[in-house]
Protein backbone atom coordinates (compact mmCIF):
# COMPACT_ATOMS: atom_id res chain seq x y z
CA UNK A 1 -17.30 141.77 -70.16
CA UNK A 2 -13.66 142.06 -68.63
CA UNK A 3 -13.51 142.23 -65.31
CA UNK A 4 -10.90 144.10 -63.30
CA UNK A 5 -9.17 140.73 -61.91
CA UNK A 6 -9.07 139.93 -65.44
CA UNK A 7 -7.67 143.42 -67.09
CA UNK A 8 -5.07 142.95 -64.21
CA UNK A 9 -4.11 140.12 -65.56
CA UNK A 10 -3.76 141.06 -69.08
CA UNK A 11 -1.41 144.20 -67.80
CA UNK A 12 0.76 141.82 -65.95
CA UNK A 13 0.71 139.35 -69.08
CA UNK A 14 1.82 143.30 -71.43
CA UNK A 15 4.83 143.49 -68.41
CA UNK A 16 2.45 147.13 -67.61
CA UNK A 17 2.28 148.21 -64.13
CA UNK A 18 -1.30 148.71 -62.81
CA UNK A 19 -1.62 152.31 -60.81
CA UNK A 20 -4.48 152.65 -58.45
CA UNK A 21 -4.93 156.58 -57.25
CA UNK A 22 -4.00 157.46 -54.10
CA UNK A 23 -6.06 160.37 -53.37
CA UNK A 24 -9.99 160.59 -54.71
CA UNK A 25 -10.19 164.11 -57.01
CA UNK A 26 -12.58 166.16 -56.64
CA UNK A 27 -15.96 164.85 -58.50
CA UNK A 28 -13.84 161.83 -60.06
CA UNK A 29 -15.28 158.33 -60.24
CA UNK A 30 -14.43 156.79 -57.40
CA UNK A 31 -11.93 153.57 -58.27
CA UNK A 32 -13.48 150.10 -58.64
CA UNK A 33 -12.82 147.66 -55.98
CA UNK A 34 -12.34 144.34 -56.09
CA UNK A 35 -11.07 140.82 -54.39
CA UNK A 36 -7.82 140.13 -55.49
CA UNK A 37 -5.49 137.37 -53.86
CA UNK A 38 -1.53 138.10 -54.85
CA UNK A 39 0.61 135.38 -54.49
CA UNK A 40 2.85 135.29 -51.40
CA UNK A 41 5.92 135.74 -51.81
CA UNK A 42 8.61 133.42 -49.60
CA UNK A 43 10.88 136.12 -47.29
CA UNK A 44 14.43 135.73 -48.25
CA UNK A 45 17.02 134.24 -46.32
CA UNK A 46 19.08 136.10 -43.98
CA UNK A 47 23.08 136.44 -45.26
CA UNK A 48 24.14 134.57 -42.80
CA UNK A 49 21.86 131.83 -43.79
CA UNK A 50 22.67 132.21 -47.31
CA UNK A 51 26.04 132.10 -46.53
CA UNK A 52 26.16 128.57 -44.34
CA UNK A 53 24.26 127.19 -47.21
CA UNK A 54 27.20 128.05 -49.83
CA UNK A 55 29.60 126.89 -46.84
CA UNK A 56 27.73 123.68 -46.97
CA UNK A 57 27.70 123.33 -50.72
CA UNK A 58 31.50 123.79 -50.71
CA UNK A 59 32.41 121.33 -48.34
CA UNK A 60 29.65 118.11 -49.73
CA UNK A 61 31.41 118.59 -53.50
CA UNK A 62 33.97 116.45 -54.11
CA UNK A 63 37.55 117.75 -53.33
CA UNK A 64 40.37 117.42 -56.14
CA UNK A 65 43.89 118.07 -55.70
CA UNK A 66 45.45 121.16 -56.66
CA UNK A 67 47.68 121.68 -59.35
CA UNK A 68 51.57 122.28 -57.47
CA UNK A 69 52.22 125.69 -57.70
CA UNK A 70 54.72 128.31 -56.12
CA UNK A 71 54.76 129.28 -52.51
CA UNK A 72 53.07 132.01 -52.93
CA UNK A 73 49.82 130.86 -54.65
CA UNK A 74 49.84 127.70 -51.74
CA UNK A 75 50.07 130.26 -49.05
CA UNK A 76 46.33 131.84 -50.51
CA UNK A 77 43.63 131.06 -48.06
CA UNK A 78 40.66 129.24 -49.49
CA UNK A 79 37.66 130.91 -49.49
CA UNK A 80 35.44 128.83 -47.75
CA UNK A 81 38.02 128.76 -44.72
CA UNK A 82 38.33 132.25 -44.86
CA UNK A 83 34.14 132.93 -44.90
CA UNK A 84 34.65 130.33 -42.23
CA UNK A 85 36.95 132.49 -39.91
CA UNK A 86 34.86 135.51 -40.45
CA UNK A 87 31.77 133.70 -38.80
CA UNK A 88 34.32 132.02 -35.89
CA UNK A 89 33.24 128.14 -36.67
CA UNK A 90 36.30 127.41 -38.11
CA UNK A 91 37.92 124.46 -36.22
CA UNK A 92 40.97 125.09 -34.30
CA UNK A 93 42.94 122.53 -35.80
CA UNK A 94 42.68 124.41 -39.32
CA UNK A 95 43.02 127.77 -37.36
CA UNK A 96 46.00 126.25 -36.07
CA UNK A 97 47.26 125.30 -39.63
CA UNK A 98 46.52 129.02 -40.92
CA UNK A 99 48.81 130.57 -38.57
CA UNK A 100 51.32 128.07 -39.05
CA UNK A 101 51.87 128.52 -42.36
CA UNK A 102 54.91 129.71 -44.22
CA UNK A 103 55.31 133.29 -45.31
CA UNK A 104 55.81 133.88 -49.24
CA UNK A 105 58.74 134.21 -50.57
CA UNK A 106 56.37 137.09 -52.71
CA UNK A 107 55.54 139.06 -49.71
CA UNK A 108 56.36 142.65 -50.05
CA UNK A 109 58.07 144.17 -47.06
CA UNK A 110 55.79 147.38 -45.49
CA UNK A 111 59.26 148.95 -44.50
CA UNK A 112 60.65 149.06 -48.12
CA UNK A 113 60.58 152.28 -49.95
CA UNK A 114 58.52 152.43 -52.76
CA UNK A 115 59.75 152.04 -56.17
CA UNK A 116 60.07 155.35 -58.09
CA UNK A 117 57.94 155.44 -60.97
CA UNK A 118 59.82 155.85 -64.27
CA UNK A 119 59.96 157.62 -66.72
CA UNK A 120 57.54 155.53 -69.03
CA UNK A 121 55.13 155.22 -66.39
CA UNK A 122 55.01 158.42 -64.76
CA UNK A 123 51.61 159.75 -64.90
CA UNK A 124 51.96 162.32 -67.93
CA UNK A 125 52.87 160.01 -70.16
CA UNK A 126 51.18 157.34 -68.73
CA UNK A 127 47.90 156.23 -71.64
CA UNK A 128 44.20 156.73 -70.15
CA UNK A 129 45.90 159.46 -67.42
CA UNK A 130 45.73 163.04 -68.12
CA UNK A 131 47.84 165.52 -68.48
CA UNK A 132 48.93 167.38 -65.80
CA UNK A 133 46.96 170.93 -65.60
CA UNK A 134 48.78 174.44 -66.02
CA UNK A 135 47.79 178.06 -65.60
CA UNK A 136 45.60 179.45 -68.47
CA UNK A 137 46.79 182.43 -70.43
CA UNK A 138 45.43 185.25 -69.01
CA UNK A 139 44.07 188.95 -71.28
CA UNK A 140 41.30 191.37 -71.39
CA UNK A 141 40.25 192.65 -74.57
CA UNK A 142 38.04 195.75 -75.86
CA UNK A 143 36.49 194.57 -79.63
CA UNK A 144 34.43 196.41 -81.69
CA UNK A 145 33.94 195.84 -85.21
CA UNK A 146 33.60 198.47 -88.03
CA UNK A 147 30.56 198.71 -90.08
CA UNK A 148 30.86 194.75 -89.66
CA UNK A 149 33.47 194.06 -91.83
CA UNK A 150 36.64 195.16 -89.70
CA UNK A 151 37.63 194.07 -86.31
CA UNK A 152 39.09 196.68 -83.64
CA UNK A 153 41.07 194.86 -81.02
CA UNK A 154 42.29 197.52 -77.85
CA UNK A 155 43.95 195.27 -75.45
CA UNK A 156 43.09 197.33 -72.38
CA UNK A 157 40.77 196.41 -69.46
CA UNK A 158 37.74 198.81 -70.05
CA UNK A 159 36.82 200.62 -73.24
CA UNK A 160 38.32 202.93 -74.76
CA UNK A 161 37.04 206.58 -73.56
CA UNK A 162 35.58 209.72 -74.91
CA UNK A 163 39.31 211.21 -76.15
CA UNK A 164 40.39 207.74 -77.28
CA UNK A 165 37.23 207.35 -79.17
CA UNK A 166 37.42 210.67 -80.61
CA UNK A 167 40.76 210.16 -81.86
CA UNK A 168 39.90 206.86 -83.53
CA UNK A 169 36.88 208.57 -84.95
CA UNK A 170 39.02 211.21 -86.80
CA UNK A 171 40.94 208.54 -87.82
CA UNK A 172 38.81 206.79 -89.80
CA UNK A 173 37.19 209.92 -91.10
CA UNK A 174 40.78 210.94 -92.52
CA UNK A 175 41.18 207.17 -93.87
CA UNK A 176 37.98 207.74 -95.91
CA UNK A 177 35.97 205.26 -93.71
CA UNK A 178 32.94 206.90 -92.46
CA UNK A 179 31.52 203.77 -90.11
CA UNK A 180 27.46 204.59 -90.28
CA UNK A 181 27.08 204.04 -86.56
CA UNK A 182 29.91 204.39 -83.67
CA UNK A 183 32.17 201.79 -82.92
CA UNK A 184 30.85 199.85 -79.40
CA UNK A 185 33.07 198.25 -78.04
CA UNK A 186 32.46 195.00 -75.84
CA UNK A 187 35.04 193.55 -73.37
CA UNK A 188 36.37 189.65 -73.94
CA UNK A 189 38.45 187.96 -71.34
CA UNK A 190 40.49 184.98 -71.25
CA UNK A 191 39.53 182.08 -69.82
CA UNK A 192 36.05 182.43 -69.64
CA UNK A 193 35.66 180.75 -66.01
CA UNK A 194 37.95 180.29 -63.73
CA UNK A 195 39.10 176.95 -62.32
CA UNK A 196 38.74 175.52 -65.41
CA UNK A 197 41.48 172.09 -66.03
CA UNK A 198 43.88 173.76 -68.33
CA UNK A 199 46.55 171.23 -70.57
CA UNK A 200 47.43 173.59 -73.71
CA UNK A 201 46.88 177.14 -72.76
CA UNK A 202 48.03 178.90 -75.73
CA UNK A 203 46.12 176.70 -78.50
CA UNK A 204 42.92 176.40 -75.98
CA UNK A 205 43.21 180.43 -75.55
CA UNK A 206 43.33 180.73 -79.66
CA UNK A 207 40.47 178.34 -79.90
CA UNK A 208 38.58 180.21 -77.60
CA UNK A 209 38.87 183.50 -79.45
CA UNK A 210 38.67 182.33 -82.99
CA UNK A 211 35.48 180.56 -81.69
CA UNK A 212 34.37 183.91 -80.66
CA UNK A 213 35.00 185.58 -83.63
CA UNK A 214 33.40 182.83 -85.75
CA UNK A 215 30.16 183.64 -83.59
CA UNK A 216 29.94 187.14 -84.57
CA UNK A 217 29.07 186.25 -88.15
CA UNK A 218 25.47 185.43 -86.10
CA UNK A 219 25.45 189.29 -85.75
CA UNK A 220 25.92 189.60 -89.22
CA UNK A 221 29.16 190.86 -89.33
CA UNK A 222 31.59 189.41 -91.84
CA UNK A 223 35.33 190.02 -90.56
CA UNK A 224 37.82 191.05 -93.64
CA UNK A 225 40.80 193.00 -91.57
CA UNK A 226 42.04 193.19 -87.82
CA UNK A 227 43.29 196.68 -86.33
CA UNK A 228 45.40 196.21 -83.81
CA UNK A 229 45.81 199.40 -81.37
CA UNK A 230 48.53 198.85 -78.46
CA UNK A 231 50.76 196.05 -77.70
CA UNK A 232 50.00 193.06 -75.15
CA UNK A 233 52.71 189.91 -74.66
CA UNK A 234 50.08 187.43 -74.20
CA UNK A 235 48.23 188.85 -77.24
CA UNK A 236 51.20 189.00 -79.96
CA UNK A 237 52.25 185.18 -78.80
CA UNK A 238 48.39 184.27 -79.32
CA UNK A 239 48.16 186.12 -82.69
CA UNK A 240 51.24 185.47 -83.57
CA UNK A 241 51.27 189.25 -84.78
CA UNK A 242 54.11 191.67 -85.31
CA UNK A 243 54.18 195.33 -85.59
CA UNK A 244 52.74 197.16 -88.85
CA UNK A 245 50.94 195.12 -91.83
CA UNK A 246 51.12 191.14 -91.78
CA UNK A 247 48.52 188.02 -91.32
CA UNK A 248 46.92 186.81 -88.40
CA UNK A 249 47.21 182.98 -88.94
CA UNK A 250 44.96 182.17 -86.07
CA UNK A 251 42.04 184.07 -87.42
CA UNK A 252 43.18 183.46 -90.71
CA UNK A 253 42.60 187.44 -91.29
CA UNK A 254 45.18 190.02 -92.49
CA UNK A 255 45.34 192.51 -90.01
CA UNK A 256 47.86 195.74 -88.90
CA UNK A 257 48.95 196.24 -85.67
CA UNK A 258 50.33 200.30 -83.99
CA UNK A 259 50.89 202.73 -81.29
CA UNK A 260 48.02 202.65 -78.46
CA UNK A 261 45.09 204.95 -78.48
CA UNK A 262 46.24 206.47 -74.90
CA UNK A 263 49.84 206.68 -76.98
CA UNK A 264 48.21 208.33 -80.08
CA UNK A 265 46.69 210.58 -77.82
CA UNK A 266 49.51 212.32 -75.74
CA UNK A 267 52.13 211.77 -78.30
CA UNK A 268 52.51 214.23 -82.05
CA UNK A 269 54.85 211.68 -83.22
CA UNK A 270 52.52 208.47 -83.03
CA UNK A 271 49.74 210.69 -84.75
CA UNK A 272 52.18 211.43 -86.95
CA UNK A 273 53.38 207.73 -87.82
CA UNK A 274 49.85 207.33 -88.59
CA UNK A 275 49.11 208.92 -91.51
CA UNK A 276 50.85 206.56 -93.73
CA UNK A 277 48.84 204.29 -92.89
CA UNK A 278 45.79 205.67 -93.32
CA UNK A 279 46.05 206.10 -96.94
CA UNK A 280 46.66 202.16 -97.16
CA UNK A 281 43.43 201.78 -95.05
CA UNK A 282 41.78 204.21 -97.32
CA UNK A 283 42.58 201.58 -100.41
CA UNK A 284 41.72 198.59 -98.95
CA UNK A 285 38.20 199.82 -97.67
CA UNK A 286 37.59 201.52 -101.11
CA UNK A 287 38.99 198.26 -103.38
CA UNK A 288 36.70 195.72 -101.07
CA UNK A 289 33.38 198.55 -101.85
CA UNK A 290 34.20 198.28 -105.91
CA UNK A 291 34.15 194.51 -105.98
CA UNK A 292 31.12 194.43 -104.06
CA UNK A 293 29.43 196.83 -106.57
CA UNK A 294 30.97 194.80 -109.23
């Protein structure tokens, strides 16, 4: 039978830690006792100790002579003189020597300006050292997507409301697009957090938003087109988008950008401008239904 000075044993023998409970649980076994001798362990020596004893060492070991070498290396304390002036036992005569000694001839003067750094070592171009930060592109962003196969982008700060919905509504009605639910829109802003290190802002801010478009496809919505509705200058440089029909590289999406929905709503000629375009819309939504019945 194995004894508990024995099982100790074969835990120490495994490298395994034996635990012993500090507190008794309730109605738990109460923990086996038993004689057991550790070995004591000798108390270390104090630093300063330590430190004679390496002092010691040092000076018993035979001394060769150094190599020559420049002023500068000569004029290097060694080290056990110098552990020997931070204790205070070093003998005068050496003390003596110390401060006597020559300066270098590679001693840099405290009064001399600094060099400036150049060009190749300045720290932007510098390998291992970052870039230096900048300000992050800054836009708000009403989305929506219709019947999850076309993205509406209103760069304004809130949604669009009841008249500018309306009015996009009828639009789509008149396009031959009737979406089966209305458009919600949801707000995305640029960047995400603030204080955030910043070294490209325009291809992190493009990242950022074709990252969240890539994420809607979670939602089940499957982008095809972009509409556009108002003009922002941080938008069109991010999109790289002008006005009327083109391709959004970024998103890799065509898309069409106009006239505001506050614009389309106080002004005949925008609504007017429209209409052209709404029999285009009307063909592209139609020709993408065929080839899905096909």
């Amino acid at each position: 039978m194995t004894t508990e000075p024995q099982r100790l044993q074969y835990l120490e023998a495994m490298g395994l830690t034996a635990w012993v409970a500090r507190y008794q649980l309730p109605n738990a076994r109460p923990t086996e006792a038993c004689e057991w001798t550790l070995p004591e362990r000798a108390a270390p020596a104090p630093p300063a100790e330590r430190l004679h004893a390496l002092l010691d060492e040092a000076e018993a070991a035979p001394r060769q002579v150094p190599p020559a070498s420049t002023a500068g290396e000569s004029a290097r304390p060694r080290p056990p003189r110098r552990a020997r002036q931070l204790l205070g036992i070093e003998p005068e005569g050496e003390a003596a020597e110390t401060d006597s000694a020559p300066v270098s001839a590679k001693t840099v003067n405290a009064d001399a300006p600094s060099p400036e750094p150049s060009p190749e070592t300045s720290p932007e171009t510098t390998p291992g050292i970052s870039r230096q930060t900048q300000k992050p592109l800054r836009f708000t962003l009403q989305l929506a997507c219709l019947a999850g196969r076309w993205l509406v982008f209103v760069p304004q700060p809130s949604a669009p409301d009841v008249a500018q919905s309306e009015l996009l509504s009828n639009a789509l009605k008149a396009a031959g697009i009737d979406a089966p639910t209305p458009l919600a829109f949801e707000t995305f802003r640029w960047p995400p957090m603030e204080n955030l290190p910043v070294e490209a802002p325009l291809e992190e801010a493009r990242e950022g938003l074709a990252a969240f478009v890539e994420g809607t496809q979670r939602r089940g919505w499957s982008p095809e087109r972009v509409l556009i509705f108002g003009h922002d200058e941080t938008l069109a440089r991010l999109l790289e988008m002008s006005e009327g029909e083109g391709r959004i590289e970024p998103l890799g999406l065509p898309g069409w950008q106009g006239p505001g929905l506050d614009e389309l709503v106080q002004s005949a000629a925008a609504k007017r401008s429209l209409w052209p375009t709404l029999l285009a819309w009307r063909q592209a939504w139609l020709v993408k239904d065929a080839e899905a019945d096909d």
